[in-house]
N, C-alpha and C. Protein backbone atom coordinates (compact mmCIF):
# COMPACT_ATOMS: atom_id res chain seq x y z
N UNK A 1 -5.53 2.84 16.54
CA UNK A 1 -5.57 1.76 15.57
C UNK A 1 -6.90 1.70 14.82
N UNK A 2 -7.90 2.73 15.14
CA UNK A 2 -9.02 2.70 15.03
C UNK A 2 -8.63 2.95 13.17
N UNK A 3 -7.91 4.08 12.54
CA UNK A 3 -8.03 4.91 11.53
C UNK A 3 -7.43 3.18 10.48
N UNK A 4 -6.46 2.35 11.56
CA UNK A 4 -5.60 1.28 10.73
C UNK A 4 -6.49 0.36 9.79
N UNK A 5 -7.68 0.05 10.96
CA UNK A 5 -8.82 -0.88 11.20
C UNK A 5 -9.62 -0.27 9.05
N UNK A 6 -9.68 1.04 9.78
CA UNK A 6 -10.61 1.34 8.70
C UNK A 6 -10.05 1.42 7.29
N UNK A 7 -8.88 1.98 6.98
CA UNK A 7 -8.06 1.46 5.81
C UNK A 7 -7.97 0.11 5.23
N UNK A 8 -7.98 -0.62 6.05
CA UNK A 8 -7.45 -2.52 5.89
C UNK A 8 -9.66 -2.88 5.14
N UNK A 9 -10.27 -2.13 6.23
CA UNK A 9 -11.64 -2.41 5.97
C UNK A 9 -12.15 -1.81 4.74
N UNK A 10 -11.68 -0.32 4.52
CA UNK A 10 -12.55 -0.09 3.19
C UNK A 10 -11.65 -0.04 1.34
N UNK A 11 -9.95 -1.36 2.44
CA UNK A 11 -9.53 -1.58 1.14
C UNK A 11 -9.11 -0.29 0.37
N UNK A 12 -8.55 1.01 1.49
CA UNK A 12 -7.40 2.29 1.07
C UNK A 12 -6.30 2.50 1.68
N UNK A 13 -5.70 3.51 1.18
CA UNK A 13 -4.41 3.91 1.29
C UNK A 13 -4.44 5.03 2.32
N UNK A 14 -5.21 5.78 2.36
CA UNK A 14 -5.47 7.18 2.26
C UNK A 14 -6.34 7.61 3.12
N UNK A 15 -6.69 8.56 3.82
CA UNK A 15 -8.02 9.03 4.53
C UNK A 15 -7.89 10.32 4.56
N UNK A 16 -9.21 10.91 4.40
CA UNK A 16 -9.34 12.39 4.92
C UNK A 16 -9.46 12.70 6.42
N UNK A 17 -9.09 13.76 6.28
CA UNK A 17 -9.39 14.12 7.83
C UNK A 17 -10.17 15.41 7.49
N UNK A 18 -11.00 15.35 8.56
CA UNK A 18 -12.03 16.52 8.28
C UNK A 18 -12.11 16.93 9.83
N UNK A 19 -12.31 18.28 9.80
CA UNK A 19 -12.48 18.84 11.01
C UNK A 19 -14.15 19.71 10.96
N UNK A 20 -14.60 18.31 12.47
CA UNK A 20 -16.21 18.37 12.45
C UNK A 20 -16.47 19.59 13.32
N UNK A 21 -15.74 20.77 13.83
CA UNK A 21 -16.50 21.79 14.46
C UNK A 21 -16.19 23.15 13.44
N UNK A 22 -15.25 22.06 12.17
CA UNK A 22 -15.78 23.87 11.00
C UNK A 22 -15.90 23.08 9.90
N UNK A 23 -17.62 22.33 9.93
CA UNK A 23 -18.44 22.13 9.17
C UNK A 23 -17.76 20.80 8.21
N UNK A 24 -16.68 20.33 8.14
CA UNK A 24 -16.02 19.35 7.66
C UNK A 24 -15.15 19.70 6.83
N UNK A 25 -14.71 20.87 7.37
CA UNK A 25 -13.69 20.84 6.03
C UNK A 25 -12.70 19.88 6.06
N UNK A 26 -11.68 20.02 4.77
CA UNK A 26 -10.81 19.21 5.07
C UNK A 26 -9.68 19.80 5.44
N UNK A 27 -9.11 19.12 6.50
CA UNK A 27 -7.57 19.55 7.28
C UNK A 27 -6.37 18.85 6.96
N UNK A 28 -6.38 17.38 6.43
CA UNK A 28 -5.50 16.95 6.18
C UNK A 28 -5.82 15.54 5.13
N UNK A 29 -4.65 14.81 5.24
CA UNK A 29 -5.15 13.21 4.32
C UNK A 29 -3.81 12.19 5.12
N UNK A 30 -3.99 11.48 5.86
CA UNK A 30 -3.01 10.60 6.40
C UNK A 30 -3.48 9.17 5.35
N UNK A 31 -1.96 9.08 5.84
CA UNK A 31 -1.91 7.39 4.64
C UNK A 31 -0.85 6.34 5.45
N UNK A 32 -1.17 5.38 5.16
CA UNK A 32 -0.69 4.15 6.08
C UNK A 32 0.82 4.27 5.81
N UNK A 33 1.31 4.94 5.50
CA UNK A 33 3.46 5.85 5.08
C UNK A 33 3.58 6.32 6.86
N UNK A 34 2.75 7.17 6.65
CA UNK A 34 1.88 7.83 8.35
C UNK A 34 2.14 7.36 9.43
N UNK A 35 1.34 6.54 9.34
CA UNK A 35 1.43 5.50 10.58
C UNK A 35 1.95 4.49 10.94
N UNK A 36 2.89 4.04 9.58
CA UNK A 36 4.16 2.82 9.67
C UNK A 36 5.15 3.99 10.48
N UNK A 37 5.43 4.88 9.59
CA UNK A 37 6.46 5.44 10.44
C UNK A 37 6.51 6.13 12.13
N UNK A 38 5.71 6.59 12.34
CA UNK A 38 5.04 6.83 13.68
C UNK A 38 5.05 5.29 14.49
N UNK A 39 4.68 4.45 14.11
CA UNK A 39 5.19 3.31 14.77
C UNK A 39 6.32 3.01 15.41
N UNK A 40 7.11 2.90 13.91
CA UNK A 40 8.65 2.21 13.83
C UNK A 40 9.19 3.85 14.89
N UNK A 41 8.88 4.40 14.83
CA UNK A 41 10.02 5.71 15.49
C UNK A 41 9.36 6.10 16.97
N UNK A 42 8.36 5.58 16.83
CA UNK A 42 7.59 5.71 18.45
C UNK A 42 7.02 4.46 19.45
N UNK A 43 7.52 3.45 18.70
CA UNK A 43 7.51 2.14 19.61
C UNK A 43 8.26 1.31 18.84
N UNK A 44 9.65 1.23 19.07
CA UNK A 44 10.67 0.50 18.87
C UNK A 44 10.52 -0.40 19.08
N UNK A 45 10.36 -0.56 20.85
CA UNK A 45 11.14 -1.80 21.79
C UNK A 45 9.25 -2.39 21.89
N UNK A 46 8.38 -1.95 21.32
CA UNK A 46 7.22 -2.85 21.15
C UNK A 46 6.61 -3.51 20.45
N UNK A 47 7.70 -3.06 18.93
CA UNK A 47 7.34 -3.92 18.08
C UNK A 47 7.70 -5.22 17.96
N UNK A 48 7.11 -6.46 17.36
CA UNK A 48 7.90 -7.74 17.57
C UNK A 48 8.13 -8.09 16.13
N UNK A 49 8.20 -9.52 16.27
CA UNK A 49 8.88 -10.43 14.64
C UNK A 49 9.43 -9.33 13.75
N UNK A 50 10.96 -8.87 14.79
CA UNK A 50 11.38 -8.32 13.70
C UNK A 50 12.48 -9.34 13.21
N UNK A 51 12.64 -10.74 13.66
CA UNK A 51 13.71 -11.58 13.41
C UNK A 51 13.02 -12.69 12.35
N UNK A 52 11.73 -12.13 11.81
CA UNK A 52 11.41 -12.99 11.20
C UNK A 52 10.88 -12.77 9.40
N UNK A 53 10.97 -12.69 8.60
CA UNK A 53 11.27 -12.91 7.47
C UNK A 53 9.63 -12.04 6.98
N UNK A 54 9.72 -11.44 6.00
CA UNK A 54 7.97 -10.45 5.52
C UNK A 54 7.42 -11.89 5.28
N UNK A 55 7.71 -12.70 3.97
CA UNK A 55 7.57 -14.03 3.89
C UNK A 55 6.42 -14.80 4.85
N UNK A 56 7.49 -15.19 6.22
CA UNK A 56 7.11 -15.60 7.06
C UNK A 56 6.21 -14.97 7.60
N UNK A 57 5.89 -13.87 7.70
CA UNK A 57 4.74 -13.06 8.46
C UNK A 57 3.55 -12.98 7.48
N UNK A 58 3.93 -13.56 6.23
CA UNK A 58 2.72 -13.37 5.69
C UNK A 58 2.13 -11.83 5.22
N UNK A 59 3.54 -11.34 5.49
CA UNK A 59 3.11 -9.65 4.26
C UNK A 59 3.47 -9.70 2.71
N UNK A 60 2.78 -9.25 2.37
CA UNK A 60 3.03 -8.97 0.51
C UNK A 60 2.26 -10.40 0.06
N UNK A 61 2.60 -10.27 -1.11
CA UNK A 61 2.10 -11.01 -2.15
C UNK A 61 3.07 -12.07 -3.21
N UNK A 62 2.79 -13.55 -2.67
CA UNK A 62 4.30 -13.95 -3.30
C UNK A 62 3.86 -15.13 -4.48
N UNK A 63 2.25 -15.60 -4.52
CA UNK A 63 2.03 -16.26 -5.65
C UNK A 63 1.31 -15.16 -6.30
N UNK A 64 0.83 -15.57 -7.85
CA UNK A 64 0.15 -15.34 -8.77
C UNK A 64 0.41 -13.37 -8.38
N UNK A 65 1.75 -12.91 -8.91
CA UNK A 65 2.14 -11.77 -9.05
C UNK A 65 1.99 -11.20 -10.29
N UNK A 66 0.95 -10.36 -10.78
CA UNK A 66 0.71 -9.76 -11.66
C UNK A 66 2.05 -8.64 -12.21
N UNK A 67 2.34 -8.23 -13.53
CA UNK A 67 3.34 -7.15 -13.61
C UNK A 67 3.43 -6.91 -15.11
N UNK A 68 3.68 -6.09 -15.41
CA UNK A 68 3.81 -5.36 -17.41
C UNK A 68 5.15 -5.11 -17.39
N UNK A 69 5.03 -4.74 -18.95
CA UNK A 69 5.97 -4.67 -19.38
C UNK A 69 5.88 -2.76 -19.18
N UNK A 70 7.81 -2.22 -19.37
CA UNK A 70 7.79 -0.50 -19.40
C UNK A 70 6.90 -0.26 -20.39
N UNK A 71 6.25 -1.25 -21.45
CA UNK A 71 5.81 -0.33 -22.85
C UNK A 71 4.04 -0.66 -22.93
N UNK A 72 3.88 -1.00 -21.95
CA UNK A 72 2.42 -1.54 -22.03
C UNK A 72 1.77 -0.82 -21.96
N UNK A 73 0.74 -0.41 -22.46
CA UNK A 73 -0.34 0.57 -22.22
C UNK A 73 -0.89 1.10 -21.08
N UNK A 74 -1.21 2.52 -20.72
CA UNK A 74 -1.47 2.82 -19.44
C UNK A 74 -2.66 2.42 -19.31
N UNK A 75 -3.55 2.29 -20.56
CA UNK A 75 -5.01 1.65 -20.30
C UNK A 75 -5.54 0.14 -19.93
N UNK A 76 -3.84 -0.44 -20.10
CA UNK A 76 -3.78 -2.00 -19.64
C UNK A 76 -3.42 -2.46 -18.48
N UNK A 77 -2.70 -1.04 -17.99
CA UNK A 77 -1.96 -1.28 -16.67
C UNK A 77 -3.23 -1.08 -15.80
N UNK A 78 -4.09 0.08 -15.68
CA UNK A 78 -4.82 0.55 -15.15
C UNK A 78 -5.79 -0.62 -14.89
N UNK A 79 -6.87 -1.02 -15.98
CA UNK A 79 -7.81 -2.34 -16.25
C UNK A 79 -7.05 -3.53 -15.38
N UNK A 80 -5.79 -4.04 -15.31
CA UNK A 80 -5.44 -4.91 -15.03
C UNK A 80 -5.42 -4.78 -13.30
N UNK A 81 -5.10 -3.48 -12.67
CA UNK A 81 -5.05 -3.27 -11.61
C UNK A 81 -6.59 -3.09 -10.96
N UNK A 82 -7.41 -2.71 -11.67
CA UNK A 82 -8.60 -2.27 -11.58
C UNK A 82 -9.39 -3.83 -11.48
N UNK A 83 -9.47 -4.85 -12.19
CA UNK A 83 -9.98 -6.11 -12.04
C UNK A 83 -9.11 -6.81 -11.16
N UNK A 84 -8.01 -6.82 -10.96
CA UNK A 84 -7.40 -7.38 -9.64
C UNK A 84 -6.94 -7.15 -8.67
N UNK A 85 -7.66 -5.64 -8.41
CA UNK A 85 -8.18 -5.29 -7.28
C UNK A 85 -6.42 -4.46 -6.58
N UNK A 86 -5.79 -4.69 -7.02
CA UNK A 86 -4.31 -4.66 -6.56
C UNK A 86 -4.36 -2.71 -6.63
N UNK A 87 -3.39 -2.16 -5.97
CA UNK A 87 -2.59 -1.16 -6.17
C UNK A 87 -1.40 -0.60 -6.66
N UNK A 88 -0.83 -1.45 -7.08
CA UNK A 88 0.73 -1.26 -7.71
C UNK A 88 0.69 -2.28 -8.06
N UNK A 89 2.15 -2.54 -9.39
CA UNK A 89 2.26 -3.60 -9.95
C UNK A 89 3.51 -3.46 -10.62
N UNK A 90 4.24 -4.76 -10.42
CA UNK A 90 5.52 -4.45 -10.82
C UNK A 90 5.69 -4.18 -12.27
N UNK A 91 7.15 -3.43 -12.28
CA UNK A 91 7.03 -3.53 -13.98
C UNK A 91 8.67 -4.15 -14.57
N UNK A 92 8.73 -4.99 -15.31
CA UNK A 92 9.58 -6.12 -15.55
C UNK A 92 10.07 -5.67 -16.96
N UNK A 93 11.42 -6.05 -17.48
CA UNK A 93 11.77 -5.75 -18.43
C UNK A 93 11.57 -7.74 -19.27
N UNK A 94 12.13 -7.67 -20.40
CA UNK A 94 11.86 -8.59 -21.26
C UNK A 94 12.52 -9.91 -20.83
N UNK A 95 13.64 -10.20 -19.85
CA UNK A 95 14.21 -10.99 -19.68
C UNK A 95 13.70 -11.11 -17.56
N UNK A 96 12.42 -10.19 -17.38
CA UNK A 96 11.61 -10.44 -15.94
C UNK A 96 12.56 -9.89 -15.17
N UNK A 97 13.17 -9.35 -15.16
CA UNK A 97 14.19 -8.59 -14.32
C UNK A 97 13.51 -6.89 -13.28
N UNK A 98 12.83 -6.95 -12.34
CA UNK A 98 12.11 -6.02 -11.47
C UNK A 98 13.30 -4.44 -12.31
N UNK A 99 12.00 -3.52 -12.86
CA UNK A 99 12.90 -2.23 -13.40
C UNK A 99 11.87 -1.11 -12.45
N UNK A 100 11.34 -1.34 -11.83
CA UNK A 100 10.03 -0.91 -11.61
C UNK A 100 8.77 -0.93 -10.82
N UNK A 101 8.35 -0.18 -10.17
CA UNK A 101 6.89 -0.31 -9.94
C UNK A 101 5.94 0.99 -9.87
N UNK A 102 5.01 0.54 -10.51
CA UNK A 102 3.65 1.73 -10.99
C UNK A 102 2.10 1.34 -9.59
């Protein structure tokens, strides 16, 4: 949980893996896809609140949801994600209907 710790801490997705007895190269890149699934398929019967709602657990993001339109600029999408710190963002057609996410 050590690698979980450090994702959540330096605010990524992603990590290198480097192998320190040939000088650092790099060997691989695990990403939290990784280690959800390694979870869910290697401790079933240890996971809990699975009877309880993302909502309720307090995963995701359910006020002040940022999202563009398909035609918006990639330089707006980017800036917008970039000042609010976010990683993805939905993308909504004209009548707010989810077509999407970038």
């Amino acid at each position: 949980f050590q690698i979980l710790k450090l994702m959540f801490d330096c605010h990524v997705h992603r990590i290198p893996i480097i192998d320190r007895a040939q000088e650092g190269n790099l060997i691989g890149v695990i990403n939290y896809l990784d280690i959800l699934h390694d979870l869910v398929s290697l401790y079933p019967d240890q996971l809990f609140n699975y009877n309880y709602s993302i909502r309720e657990l307090g995963i995701g993001t359910y006020d002040n949801v940022w999202n563009v339109r398909e035609d918006t600029p990639l330089h707006d999408v980017l800036q917008i994600m970039e000042t609010k710190l976010i990683s993805s963002i939905p993308v909504v057609d004209y009548e707010d209907n989810l077509i999407g996410v970038f």
